[in-house]
Protein backbone atom coordinates (compact mmCIF):
# COMPACT_ATOMS: atom_id res chain seq x y z
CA UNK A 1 -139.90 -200.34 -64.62
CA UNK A 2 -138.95 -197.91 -62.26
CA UNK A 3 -137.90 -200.38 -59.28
CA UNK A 4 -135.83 -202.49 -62.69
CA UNK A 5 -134.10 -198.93 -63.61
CA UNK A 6 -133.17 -198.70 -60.02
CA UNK A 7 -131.13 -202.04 -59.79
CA UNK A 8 -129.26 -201.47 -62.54
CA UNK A 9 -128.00 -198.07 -61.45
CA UNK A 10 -127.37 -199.72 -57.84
CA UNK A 11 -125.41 -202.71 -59.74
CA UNK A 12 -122.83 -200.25 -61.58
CA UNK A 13 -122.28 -198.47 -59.22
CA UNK A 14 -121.11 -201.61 -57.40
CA UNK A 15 -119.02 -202.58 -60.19
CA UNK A 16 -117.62 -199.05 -60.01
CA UNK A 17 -116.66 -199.29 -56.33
CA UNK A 18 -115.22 -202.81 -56.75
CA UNK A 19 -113.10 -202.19 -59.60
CA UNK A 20 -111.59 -199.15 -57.93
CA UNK A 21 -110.73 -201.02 -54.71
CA UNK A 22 -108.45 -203.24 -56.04
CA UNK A 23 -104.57 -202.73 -55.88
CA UNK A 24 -102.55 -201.32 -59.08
CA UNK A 25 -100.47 -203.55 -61.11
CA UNK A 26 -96.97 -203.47 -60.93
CA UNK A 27 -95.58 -204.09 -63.99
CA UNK A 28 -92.92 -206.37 -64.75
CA UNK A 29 -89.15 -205.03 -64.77
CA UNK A 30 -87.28 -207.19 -68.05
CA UNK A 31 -84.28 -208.66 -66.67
CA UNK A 32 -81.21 -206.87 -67.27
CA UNK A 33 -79.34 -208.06 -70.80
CA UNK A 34 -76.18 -209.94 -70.41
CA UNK A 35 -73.19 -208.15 -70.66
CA UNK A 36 -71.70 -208.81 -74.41
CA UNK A 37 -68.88 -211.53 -74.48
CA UNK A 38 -65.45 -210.06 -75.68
CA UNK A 39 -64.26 -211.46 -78.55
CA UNK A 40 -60.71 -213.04 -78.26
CA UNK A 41 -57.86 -210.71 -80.11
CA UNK A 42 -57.50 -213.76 -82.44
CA UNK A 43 -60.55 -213.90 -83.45
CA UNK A 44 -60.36 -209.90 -83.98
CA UNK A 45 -57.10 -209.92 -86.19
CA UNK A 46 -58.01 -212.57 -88.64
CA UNK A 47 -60.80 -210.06 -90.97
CA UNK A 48 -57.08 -207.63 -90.94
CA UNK A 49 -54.54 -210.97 -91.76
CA UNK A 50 -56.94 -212.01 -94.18
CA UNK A 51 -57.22 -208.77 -96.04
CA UNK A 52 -53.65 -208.07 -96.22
CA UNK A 53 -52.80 -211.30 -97.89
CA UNK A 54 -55.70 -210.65 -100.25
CA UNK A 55 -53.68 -207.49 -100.82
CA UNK A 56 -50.43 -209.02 -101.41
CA UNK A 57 -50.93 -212.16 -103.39
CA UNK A 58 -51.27 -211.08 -107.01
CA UNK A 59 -53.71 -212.34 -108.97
CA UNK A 60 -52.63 -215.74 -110.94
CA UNK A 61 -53.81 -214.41 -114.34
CA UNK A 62 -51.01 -211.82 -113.78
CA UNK A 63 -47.37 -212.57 -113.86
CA UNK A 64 -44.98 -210.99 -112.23
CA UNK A 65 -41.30 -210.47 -112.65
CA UNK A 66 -38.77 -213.24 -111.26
CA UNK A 67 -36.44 -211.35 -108.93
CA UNK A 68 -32.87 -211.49 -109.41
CA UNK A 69 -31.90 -214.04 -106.55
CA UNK A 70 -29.54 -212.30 -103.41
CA UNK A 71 -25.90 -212.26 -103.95
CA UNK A 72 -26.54 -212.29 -108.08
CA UNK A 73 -26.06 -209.88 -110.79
CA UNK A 74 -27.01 -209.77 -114.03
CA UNK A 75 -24.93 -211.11 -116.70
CA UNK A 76 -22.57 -208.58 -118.48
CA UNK A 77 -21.84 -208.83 -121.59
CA UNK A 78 -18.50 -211.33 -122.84
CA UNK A 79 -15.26 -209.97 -124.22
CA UNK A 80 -16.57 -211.12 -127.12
CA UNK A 81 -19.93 -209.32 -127.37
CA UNK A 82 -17.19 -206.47 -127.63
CA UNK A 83 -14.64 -207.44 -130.03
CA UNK A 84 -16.20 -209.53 -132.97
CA UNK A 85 -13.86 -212.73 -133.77
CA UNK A 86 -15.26 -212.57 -137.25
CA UNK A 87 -13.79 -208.76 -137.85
CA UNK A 88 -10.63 -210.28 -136.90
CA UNK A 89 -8.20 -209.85 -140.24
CA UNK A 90 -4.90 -212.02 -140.25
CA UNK A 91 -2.84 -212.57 -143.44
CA UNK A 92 -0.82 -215.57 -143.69
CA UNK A 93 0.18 -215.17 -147.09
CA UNK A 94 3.56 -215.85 -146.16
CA UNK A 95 3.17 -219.16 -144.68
CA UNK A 96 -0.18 -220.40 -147.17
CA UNK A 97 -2.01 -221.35 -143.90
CA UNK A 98 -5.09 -221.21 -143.88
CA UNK A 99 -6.84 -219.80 -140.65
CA UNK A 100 -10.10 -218.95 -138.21
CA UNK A 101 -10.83 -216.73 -135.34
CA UNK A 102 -13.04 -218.49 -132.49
CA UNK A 103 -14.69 -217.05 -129.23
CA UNK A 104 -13.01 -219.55 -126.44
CA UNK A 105 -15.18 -219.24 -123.13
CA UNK A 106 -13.52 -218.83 -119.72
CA UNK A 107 -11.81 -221.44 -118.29
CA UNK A 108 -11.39 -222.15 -114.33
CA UNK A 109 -8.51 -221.40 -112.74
CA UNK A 110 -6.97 -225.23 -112.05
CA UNK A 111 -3.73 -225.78 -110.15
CA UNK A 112 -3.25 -229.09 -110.66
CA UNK A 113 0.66 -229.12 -111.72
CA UNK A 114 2.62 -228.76 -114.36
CA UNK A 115 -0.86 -228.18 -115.96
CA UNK A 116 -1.68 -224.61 -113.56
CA UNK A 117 -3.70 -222.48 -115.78
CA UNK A 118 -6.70 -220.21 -116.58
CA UNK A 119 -8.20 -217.77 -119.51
CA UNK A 120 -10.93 -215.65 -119.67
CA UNK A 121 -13.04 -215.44 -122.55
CA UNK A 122 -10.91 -214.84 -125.41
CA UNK A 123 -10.23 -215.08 -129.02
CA UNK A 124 -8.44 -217.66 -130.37
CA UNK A 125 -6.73 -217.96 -134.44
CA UNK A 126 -5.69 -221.63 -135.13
CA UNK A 127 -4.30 -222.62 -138.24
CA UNK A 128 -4.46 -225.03 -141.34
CA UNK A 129 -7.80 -226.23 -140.40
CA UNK A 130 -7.80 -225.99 -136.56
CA UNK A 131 -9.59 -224.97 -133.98
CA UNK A 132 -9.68 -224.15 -130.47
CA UNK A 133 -10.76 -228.15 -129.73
CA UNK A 134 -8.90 -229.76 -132.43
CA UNK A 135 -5.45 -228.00 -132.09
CA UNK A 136 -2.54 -230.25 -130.63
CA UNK A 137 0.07 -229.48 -127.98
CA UNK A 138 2.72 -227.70 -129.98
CA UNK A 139 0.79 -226.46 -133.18
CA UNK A 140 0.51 -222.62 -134.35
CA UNK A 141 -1.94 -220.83 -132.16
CA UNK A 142 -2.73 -216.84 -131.92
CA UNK A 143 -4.21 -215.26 -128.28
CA UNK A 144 -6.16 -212.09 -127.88
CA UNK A 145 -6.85 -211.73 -124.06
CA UNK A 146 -8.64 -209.06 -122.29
CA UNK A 147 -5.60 -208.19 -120.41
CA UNK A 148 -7.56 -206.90 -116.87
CA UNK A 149 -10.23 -209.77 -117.01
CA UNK A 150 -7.24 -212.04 -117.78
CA UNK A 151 -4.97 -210.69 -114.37
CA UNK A 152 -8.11 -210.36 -112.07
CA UNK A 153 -9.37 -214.27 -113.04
CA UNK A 154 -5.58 -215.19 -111.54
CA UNK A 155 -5.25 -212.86 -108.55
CA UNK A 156 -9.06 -214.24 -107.38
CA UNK A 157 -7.80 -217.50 -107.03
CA UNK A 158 -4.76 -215.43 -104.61
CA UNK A 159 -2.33 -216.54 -107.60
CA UNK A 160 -0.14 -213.41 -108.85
CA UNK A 161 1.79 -215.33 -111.78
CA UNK A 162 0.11 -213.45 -114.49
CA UNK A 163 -0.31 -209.89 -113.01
CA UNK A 164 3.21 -210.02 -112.28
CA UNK A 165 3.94 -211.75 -116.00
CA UNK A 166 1.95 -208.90 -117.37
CA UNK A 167 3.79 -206.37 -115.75
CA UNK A 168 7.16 -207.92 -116.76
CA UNK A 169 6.37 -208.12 -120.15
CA UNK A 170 5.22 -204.26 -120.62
CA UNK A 171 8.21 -203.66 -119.40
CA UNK A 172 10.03 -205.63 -121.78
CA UNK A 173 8.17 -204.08 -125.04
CA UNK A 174 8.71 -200.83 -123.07
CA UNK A 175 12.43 -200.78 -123.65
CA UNK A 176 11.79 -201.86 -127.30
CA UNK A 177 15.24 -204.27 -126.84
CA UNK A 178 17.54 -205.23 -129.38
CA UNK A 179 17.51 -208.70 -127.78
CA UNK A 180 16.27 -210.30 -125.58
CA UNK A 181 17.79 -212.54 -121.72
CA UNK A 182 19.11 -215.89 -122.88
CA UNK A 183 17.12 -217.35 -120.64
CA UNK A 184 13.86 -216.95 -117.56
CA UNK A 185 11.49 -214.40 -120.44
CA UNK A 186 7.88 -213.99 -119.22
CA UNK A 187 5.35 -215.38 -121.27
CA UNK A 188 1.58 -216.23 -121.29
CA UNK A 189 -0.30 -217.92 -121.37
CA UNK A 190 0.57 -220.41 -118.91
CA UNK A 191 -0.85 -222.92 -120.70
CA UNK A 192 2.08 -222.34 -123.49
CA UNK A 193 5.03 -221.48 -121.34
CA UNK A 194 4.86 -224.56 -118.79
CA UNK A 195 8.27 -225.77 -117.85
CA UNK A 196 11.19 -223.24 -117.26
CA UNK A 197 12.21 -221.10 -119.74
CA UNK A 198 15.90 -222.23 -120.68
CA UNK A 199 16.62 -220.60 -123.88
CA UNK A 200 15.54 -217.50 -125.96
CA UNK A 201 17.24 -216.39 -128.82
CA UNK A 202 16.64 -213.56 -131.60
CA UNK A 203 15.04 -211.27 -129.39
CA UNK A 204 13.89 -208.17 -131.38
CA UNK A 205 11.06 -205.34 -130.35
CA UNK A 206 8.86 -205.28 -133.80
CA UNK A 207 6.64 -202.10 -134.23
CA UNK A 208 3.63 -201.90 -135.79
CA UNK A 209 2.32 -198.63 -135.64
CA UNK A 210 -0.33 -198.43 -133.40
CA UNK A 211 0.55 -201.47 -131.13
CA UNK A 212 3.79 -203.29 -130.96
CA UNK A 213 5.15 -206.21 -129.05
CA UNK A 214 8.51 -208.51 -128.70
CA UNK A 215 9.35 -211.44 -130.05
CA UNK A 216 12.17 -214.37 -129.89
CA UNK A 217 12.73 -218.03 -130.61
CA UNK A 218 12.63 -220.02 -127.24
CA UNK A 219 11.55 -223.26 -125.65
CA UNK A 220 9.94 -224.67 -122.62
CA UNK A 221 11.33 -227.70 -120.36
CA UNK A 222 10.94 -229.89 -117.38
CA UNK A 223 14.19 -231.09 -117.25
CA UNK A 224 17.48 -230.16 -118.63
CA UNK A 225 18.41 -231.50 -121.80
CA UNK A 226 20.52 -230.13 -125.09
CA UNK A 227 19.36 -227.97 -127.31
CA UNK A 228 17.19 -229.13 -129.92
CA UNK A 229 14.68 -228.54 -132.79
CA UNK A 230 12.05 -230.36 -131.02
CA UNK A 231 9.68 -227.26 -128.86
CA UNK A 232 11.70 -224.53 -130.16
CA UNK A 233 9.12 -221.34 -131.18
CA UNK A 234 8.45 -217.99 -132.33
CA UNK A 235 7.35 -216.56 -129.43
CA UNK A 236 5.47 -212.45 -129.72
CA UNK A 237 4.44 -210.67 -126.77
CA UNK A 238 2.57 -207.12 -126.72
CA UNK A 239 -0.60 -205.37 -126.24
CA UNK A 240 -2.84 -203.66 -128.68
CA UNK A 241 -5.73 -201.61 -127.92
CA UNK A 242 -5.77 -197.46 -127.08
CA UNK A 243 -4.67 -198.30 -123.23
CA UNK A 244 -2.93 -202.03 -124.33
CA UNK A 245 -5.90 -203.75 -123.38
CA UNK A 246 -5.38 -206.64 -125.58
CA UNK A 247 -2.44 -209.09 -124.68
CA UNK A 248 -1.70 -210.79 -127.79
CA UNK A 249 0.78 -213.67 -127.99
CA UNK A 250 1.63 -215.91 -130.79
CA UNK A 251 3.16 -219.46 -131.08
CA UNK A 252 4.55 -220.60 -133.92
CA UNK A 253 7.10 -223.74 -134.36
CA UNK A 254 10.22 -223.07 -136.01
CA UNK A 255 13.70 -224.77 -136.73
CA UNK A 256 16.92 -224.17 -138.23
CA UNK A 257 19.68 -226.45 -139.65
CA UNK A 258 22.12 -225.46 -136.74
CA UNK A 259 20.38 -227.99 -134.69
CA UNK A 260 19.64 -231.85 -134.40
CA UNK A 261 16.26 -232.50 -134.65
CA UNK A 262 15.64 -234.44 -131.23
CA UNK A 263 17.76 -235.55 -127.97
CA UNK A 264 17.57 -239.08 -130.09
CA UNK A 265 19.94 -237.04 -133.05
CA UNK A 266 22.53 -235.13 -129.98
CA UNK A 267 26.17 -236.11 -131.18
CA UNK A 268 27.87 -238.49 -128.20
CA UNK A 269 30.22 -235.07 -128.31
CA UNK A 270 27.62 -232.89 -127.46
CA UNK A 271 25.96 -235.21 -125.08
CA UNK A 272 29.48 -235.47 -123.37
CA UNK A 273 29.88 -231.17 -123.16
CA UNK A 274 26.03 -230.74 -122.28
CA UNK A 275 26.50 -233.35 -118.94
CA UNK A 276 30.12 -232.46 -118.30
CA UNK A 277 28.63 -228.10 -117.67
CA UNK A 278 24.79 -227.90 -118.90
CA UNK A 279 24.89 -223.98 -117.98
CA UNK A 280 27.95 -223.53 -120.15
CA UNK A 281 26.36 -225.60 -122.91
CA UNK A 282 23.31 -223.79 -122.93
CA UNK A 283 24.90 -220.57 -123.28
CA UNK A 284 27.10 -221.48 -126.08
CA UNK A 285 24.45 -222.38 -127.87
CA UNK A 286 22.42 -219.20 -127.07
CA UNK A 287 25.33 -217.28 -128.97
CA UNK A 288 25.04 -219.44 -131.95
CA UNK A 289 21.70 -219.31 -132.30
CA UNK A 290 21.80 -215.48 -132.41
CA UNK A 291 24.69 -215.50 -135.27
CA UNK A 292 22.19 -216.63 -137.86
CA UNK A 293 19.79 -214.71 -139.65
CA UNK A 294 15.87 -214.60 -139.65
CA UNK A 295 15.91 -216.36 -142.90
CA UNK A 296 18.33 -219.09 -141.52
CA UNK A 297 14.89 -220.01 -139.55
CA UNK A 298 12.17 -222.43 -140.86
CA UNK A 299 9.59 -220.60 -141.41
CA UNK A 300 12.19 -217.19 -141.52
CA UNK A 301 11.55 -215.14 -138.67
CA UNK A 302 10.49 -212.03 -140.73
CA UNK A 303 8.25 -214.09 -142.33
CA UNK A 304 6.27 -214.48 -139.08
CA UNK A 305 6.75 -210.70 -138.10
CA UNK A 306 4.89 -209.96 -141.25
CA UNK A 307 1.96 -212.44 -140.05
CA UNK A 308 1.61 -210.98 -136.38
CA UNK A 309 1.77 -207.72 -137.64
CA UNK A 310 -0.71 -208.33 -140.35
CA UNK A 311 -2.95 -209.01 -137.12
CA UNK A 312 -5.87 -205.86 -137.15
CA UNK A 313 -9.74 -205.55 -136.36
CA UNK A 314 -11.94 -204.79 -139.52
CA UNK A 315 -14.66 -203.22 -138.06
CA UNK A 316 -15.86 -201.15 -134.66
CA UNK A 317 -16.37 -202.66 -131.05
CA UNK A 318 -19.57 -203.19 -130.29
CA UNK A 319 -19.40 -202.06 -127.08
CA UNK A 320 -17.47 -200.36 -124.24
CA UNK A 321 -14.58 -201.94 -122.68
């Protein structure tokens, strides 16, 4: 037992001895990690892109208002949001017409000759059953005209005829005349005064109060011809309104026993004076014409006075000017 003891003491402490003789282990070192890989700047600024037009785009259960495009305004109101055509009061008892009051829209400026006009929005009377698309060249017919909106439609097309017909004719009621120039008045609109002015005759300044105007029988022509009934008018010209605002003309035919009734009626006499010295002939009749009365007219003169200056607004603007 003693000699077994003895061998296994002598075999540890071989184990011991061999154990100890052998070299320590160097561990392992772990490679070093790759350096990280930068990420390209695009690839950076797309999470930011992204976000803000997450952030901009609203969300399509929500509208959103509709811009006014660049360049545009909004629309302001008409002349005729202001001044009611249907507070318009007229009587025509004088002439048993009957008559309406009709918002026209604006109309282009257009200078395709003789026919060179343009209105703004305006009011228009037309009589015995007319109206503002039915009326004929030469019938009755009763303007209201935003006198600024009327001169500025004109003088942006770099035409000055009515600005400087405007300013003529306040003149004219201005002087409140006991007649008027045989010949070359301003009138408007254009689209009733085309042609030259030859003749105007019983020219009076008729005052109404709180707005007045002129008025005189006249006629428009292309050529020169005798006087005749045929386009001979009542003409009125004036302004109503606190500052004259409101141009108002009026157009009404009239006639008078004096004279033929077309070239087709001219005696071969007057024919003969009228070629031989048309200036002459025109005057001389200019003189005649203001010998007779206003009830020597058809319809009488004061007859139409009384119907222009019938002419008032029933009710208040609904709006500023």
């Amino acid at each position: 037992m003693k000699t077994i003891k003895s061998l296994l003491l002598l075999l540890l402490l071989l184990t011991v001895v061999a154990c100890g003789a052998q070299p320590e282990a160097t561990p392992t070192q772990a490679p070093d990690a790759p350096a990280p890989t930068e990420a390209p700047a695009e690839a950076t600024d797309v999470p930011a892109t992204t976000e803000a037009a997450t952030a901009e785009t609203p969300a399509t259960d929500v509208p959103s208002a509709t811009p006014t495009p660049a360049g545009e305004t909004a629309a302001e109101p008409g002349f005729c949001d202001h001044v009611d055509p249907s507070l318009i009061e007229l009587n025509t008892g004088g002439l048993a017409y009957e008559w309406q009051a009709d918002c026209v829209p604006a109309a282009e400026f257009t200078s395709d000759s003789p026919l060179i006009g343009a209105l703004p929005e305006h009011i228009q009377i037309n009589f015995n059953g007319r109206n503002p698309t039915t009326r004929e060249a030469g019938e009755p017919v009763l303007y209201i005209i935003p006198a600024d909106a009327y001169q500025a439609l004109w003088d942006a097309a770099g035409d000055p005829t009515v600005g400087e017909r405007l300013t003529a004719i306040r003149d004219w009621v201005g002087r409140q005349p006991v007649a008027v120039s045989p010949q070359n008045m301003p009138v408007l609109p254009t689209e009733q005064a085309n042609g030259s002015n030859d003749l105007s005759v019983q020219g009076a300044y008729l005052d109404f109060g709180n707005w007045d105007g002129i008025r005189f029988a006249g006629r428009f022509v292309f050529d020169v011809q005798p006087v005749t009934n045929a386009g001979l008018r009542y003409i009125f010209q004036g302004f109503a309104g606190e500052n004259d605002e409101y141009f108002v003309a009026f157009f009404y035919p009239v006639s008078t026993t004096l004279l033929p009734a077309t070239v087709a009626d001219v005696s071969p006499e007057v024919t003969s004076a009228f070629e031989a010295d048309p200036a002459g002939a025109l005057n001389l009749r200019a003189v005649e014409l203001n010998t007779l009365t206003a009830g020597d007219w058809q319809p009488a003169l004061d007859v139409l006075d009384e119907v222009i200056g019938s002419l008032q607004y029933g009710g208040v603007e609904t709006g500023e000017e």
